[in-house]
N, C-alpha and C. Protein backbone atom coordinates (compact mmCIF):
# COMPACT_ATOMS: atom_id res chain seq x y z
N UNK A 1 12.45 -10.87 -4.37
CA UNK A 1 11.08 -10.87 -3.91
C UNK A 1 10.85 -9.59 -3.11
N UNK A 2 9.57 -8.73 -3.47
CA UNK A 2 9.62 -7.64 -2.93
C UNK A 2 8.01 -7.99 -2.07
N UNK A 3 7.69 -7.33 -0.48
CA UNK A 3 6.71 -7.63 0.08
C UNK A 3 6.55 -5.59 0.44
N UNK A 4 5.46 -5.65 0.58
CA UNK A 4 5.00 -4.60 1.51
C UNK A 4 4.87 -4.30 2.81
N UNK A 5 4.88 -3.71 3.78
CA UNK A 5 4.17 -3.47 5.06
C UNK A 5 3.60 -2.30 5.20
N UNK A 6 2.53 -2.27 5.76
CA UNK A 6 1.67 -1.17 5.96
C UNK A 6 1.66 -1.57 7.77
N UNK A 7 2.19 -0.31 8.62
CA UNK A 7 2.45 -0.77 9.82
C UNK A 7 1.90 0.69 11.10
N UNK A 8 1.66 0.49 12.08
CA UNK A 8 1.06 1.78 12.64
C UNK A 8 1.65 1.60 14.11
N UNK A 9 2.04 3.08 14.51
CA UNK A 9 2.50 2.44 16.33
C UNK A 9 1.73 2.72 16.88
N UNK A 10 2.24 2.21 18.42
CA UNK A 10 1.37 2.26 19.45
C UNK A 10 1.36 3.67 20.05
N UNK A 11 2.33 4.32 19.65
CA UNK A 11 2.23 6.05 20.07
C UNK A 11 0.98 6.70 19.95
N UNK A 12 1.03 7.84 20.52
CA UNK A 12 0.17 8.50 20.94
C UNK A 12 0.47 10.21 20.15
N UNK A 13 -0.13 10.52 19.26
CA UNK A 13 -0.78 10.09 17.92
C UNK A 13 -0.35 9.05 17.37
N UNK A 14 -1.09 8.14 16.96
CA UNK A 14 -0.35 6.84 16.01
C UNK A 14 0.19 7.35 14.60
N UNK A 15 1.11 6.95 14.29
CA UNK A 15 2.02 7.18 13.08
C UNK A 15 1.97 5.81 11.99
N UNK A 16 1.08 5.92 11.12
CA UNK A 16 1.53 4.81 10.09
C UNK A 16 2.70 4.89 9.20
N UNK A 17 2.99 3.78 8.45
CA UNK A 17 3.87 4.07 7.57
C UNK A 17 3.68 2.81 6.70
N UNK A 18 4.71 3.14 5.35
CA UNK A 18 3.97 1.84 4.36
C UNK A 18 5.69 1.97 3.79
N UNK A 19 5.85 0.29 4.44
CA UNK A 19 7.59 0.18 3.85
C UNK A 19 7.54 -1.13 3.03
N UNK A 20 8.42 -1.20 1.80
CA UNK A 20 8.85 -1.71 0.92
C UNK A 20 10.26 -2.64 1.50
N UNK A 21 10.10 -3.90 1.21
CA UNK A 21 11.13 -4.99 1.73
C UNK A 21 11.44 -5.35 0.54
N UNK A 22 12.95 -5.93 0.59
CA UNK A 22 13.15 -7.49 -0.57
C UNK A 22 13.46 -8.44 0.33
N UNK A 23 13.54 -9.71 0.17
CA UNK A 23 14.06 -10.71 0.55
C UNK A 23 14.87 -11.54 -0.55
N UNK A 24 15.98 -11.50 0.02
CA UNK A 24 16.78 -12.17 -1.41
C UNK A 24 16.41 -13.25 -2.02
N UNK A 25 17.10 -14.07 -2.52
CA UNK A 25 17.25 -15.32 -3.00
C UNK A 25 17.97 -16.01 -2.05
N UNK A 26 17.38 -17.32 -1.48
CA UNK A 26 18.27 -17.95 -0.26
C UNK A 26 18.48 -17.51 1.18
N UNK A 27 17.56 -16.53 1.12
CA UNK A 27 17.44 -15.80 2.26
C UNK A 27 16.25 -15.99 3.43
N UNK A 28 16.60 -15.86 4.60
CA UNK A 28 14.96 -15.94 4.91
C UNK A 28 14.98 -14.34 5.93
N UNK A 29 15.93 -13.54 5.36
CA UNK A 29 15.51 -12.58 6.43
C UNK A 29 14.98 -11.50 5.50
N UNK A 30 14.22 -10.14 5.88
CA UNK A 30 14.03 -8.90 4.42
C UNK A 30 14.72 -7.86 5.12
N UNK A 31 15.04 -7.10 3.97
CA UNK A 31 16.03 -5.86 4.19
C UNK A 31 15.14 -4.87 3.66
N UNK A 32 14.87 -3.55 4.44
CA UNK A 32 14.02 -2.74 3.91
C UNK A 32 14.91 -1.69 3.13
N UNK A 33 14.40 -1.78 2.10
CA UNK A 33 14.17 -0.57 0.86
C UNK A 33 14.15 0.87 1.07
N UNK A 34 12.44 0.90 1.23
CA UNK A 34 11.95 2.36 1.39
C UNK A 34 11.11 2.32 2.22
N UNK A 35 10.80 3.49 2.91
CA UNK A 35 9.87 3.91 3.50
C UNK A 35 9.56 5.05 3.83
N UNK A 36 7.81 5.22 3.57
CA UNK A 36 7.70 6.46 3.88
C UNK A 36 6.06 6.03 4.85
N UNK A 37 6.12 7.87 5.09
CA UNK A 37 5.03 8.15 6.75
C UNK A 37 3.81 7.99 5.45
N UNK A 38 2.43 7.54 6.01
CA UNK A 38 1.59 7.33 5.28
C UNK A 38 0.39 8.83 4.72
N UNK A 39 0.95 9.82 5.34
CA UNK A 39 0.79 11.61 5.59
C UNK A 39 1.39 11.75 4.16
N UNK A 40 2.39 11.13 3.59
CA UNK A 40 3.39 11.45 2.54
C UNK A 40 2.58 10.52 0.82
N UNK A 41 1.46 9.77 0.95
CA UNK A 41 0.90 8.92 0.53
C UNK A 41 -0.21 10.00 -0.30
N UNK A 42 0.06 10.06 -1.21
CA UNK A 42 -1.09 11.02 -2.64
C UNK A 42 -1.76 10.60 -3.44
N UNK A 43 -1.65 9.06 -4.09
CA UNK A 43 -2.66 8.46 -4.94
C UNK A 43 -2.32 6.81 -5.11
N UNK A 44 -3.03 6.02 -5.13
CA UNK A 44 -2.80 4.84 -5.33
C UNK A 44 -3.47 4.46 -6.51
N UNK A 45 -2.50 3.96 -7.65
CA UNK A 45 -3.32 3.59 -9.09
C UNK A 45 -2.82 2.19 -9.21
N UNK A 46 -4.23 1.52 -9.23
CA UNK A 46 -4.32 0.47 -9.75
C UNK A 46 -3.98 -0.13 -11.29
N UNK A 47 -3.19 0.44 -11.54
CA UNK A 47 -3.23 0.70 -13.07
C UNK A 47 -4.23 0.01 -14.23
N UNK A 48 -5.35 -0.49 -13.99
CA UNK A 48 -6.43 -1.27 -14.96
C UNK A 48 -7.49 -2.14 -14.17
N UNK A 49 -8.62 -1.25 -13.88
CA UNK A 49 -9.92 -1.40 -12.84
C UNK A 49 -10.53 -2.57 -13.42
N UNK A 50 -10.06 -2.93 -14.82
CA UNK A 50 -10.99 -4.00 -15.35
C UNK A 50 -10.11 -5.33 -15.71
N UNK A 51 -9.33 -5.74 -15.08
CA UNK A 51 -8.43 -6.90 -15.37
C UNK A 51 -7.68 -7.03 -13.85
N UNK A 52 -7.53 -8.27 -13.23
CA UNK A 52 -6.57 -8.79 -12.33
C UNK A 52 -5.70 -8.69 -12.74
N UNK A 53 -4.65 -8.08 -11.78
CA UNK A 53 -3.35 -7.74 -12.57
C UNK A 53 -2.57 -7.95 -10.74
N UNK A 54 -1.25 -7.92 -11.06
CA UNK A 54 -0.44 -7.74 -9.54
C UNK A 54 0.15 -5.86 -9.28
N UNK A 55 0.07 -5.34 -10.71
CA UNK A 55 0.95 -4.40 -10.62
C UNK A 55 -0.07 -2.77 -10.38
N UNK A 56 0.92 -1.95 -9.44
CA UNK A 56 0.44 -0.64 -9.06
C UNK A 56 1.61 0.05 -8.90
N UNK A 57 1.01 1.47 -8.85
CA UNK A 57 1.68 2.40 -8.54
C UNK A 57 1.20 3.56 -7.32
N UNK A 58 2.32 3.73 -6.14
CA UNK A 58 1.92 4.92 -5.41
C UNK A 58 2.53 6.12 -5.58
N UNK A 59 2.21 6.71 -5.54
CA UNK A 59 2.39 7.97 -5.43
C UNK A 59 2.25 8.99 -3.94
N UNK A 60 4.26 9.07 -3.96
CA UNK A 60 4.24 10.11 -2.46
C UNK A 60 4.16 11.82 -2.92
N UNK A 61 4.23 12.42 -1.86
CA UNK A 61 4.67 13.74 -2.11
C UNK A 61 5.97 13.98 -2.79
N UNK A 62 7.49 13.28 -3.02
CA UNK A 62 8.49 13.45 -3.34
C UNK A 62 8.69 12.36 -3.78
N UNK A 63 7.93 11.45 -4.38
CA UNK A 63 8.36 9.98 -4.94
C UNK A 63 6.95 9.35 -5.97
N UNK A 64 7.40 8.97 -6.76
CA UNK A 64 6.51 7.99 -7.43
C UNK A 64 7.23 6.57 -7.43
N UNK A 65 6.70 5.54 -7.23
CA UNK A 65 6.93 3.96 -6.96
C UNK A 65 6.58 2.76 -7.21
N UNK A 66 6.70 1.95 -8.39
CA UNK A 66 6.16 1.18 -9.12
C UNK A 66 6.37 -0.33 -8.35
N UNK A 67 5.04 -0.82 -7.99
CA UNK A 67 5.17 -2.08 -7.54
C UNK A 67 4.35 -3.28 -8.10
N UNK A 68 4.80 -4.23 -7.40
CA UNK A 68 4.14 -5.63 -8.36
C UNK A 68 4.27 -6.79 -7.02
N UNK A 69 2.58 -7.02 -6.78
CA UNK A 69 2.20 -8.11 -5.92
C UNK A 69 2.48 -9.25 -6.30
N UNK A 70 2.81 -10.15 -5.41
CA UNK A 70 3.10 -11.77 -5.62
C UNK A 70 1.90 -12.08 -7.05
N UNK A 71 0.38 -11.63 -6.39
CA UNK A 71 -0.65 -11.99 -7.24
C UNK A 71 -1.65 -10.96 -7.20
N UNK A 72 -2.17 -11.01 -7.84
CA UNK A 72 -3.49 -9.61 -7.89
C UNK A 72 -4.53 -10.17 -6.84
N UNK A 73 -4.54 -10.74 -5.75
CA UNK A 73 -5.27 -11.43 -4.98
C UNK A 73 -4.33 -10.42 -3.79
N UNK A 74 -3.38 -10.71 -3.78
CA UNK A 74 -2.33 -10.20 -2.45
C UNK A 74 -2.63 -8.44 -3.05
N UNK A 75 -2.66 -7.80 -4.11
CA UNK A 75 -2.70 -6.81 -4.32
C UNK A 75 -3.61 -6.15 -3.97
N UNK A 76 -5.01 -6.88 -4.14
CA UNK A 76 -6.21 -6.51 -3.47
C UNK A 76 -6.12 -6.09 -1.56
N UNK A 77 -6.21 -7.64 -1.30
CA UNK A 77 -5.82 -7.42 -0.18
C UNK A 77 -5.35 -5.74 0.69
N UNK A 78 -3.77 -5.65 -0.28
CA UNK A 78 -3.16 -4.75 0.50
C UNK A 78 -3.54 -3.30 0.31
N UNK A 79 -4.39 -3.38 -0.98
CA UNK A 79 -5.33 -2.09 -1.30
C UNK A 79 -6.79 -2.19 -0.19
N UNK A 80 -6.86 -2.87 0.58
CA UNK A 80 -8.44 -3.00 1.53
C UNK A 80 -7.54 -2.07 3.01
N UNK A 81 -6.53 -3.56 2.94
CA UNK A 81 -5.80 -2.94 4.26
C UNK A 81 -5.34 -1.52 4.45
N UNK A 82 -4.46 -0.75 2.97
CA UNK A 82 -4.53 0.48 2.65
C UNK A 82 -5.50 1.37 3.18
N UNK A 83 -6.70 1.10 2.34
CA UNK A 83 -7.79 2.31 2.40
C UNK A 83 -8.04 2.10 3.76
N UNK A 84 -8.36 1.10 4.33
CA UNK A 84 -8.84 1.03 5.41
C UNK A 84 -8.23 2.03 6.67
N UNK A 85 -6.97 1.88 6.73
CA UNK A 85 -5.81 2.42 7.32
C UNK A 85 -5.83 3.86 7.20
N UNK A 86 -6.06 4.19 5.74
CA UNK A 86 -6.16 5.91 5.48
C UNK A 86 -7.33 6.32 5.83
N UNK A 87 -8.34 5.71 5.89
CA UNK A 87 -9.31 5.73 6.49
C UNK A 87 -9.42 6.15 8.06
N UNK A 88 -8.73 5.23 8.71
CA UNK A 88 -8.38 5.33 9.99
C UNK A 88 -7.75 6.62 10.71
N UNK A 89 -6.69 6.78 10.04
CA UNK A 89 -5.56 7.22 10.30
C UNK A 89 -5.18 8.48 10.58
N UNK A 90 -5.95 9.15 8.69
CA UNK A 90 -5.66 10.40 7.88
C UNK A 90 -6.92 11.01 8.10
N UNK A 91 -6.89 12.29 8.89
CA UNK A 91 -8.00 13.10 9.00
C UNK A 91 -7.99 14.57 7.75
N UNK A 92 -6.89 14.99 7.79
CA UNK A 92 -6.84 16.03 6.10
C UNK A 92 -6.58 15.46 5.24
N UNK A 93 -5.74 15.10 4.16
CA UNK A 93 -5.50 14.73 3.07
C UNK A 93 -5.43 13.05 2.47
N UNK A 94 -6.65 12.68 2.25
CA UNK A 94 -6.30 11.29 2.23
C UNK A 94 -5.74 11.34 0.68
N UNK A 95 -5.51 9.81 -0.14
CA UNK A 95 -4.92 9.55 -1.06
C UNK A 95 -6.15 9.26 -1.98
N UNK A 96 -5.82 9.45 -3.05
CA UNK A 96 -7.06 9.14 -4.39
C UNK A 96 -6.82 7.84 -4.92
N UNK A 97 -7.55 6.74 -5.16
CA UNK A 97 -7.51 5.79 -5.25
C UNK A 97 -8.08 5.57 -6.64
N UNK A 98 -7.02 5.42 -7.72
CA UNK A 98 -7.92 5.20 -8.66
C UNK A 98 -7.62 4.01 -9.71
N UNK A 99 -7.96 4.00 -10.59
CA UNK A 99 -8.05 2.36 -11.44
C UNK A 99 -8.46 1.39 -10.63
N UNK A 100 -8.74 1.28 -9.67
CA UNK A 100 -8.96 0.03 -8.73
C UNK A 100 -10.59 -0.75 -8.84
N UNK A 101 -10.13 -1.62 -8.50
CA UNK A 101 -11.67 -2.54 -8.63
C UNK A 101 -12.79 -1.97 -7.33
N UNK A 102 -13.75 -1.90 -7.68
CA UNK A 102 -14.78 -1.39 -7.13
C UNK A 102 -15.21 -2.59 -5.73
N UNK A 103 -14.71 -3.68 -6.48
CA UNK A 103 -14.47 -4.75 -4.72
C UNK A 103 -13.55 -4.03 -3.44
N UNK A 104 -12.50 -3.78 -3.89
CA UNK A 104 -11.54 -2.98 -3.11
C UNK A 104 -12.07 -2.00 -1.71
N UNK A 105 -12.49 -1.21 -2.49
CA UNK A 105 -13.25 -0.29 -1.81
C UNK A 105 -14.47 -0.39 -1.23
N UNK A 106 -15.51 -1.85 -1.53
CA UNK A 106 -16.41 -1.51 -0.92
C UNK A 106 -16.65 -2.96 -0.14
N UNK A 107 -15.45 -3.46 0.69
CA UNK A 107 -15.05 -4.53 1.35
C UNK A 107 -14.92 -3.76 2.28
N UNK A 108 -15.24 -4.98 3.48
CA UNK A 108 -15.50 -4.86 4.92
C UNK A 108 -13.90 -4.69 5.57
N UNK A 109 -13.24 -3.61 6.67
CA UNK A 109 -12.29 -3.58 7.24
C UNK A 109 -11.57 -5.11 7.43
N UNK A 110 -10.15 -4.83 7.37
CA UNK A 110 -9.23 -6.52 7.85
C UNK A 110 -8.75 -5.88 8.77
């Protein structure tokens, strides 16, 4: 089982970052994967704007990363919380957001 976090500190500039967990089988704790600073974050593809689906892809500066939400409901979600965040966050280079459902983007901050 793989989960996401999209997480920001309390520092001063705040630093986001967007890390990749598994949690095993039989497990109840997660072990992180990957992670990268959300500065490092270049495009988020929804891969198919016209079908619920769970699966995307991001794209870092030195990485491309294929993921797959519990459900295309949780996927949404973490694409609101996303933009929202880069929104927030990222004053030069935000990320291009594309294939994504047009709900995504024009939903109210979480």
């Amino acid at each position: 089982f793989l989960c996401f976090i999209c997480s920001v500190t309390n520092k001063k500039p705040a630093q986001a970052s967007i890390t990749k967990v598994k949690q095993f089988e039989g497990s109840t704790s997660f072990v992180r994967r990957t992670q990268w600073m959300l500065e490092q974050l270049r495009q988020v593809n929804g891969i198919d704007a016209n079908r619920d689906s769970p699966e995307f892809d991001l794209l870092f500066e030195n990485a491309f990363d294929q993921w797959v939400a519990s459900t295309a409901s949780e996927k949404c979600t973490f694409f609101q919380v996303l933009h929202n965040t880069c929104q927030r966050y990222l004053t030069d280079k935000k990320p291009e957001f594309i294939n994504c459902q047009s709900k995504i983007m024009a939903g109210k901050s979480i």
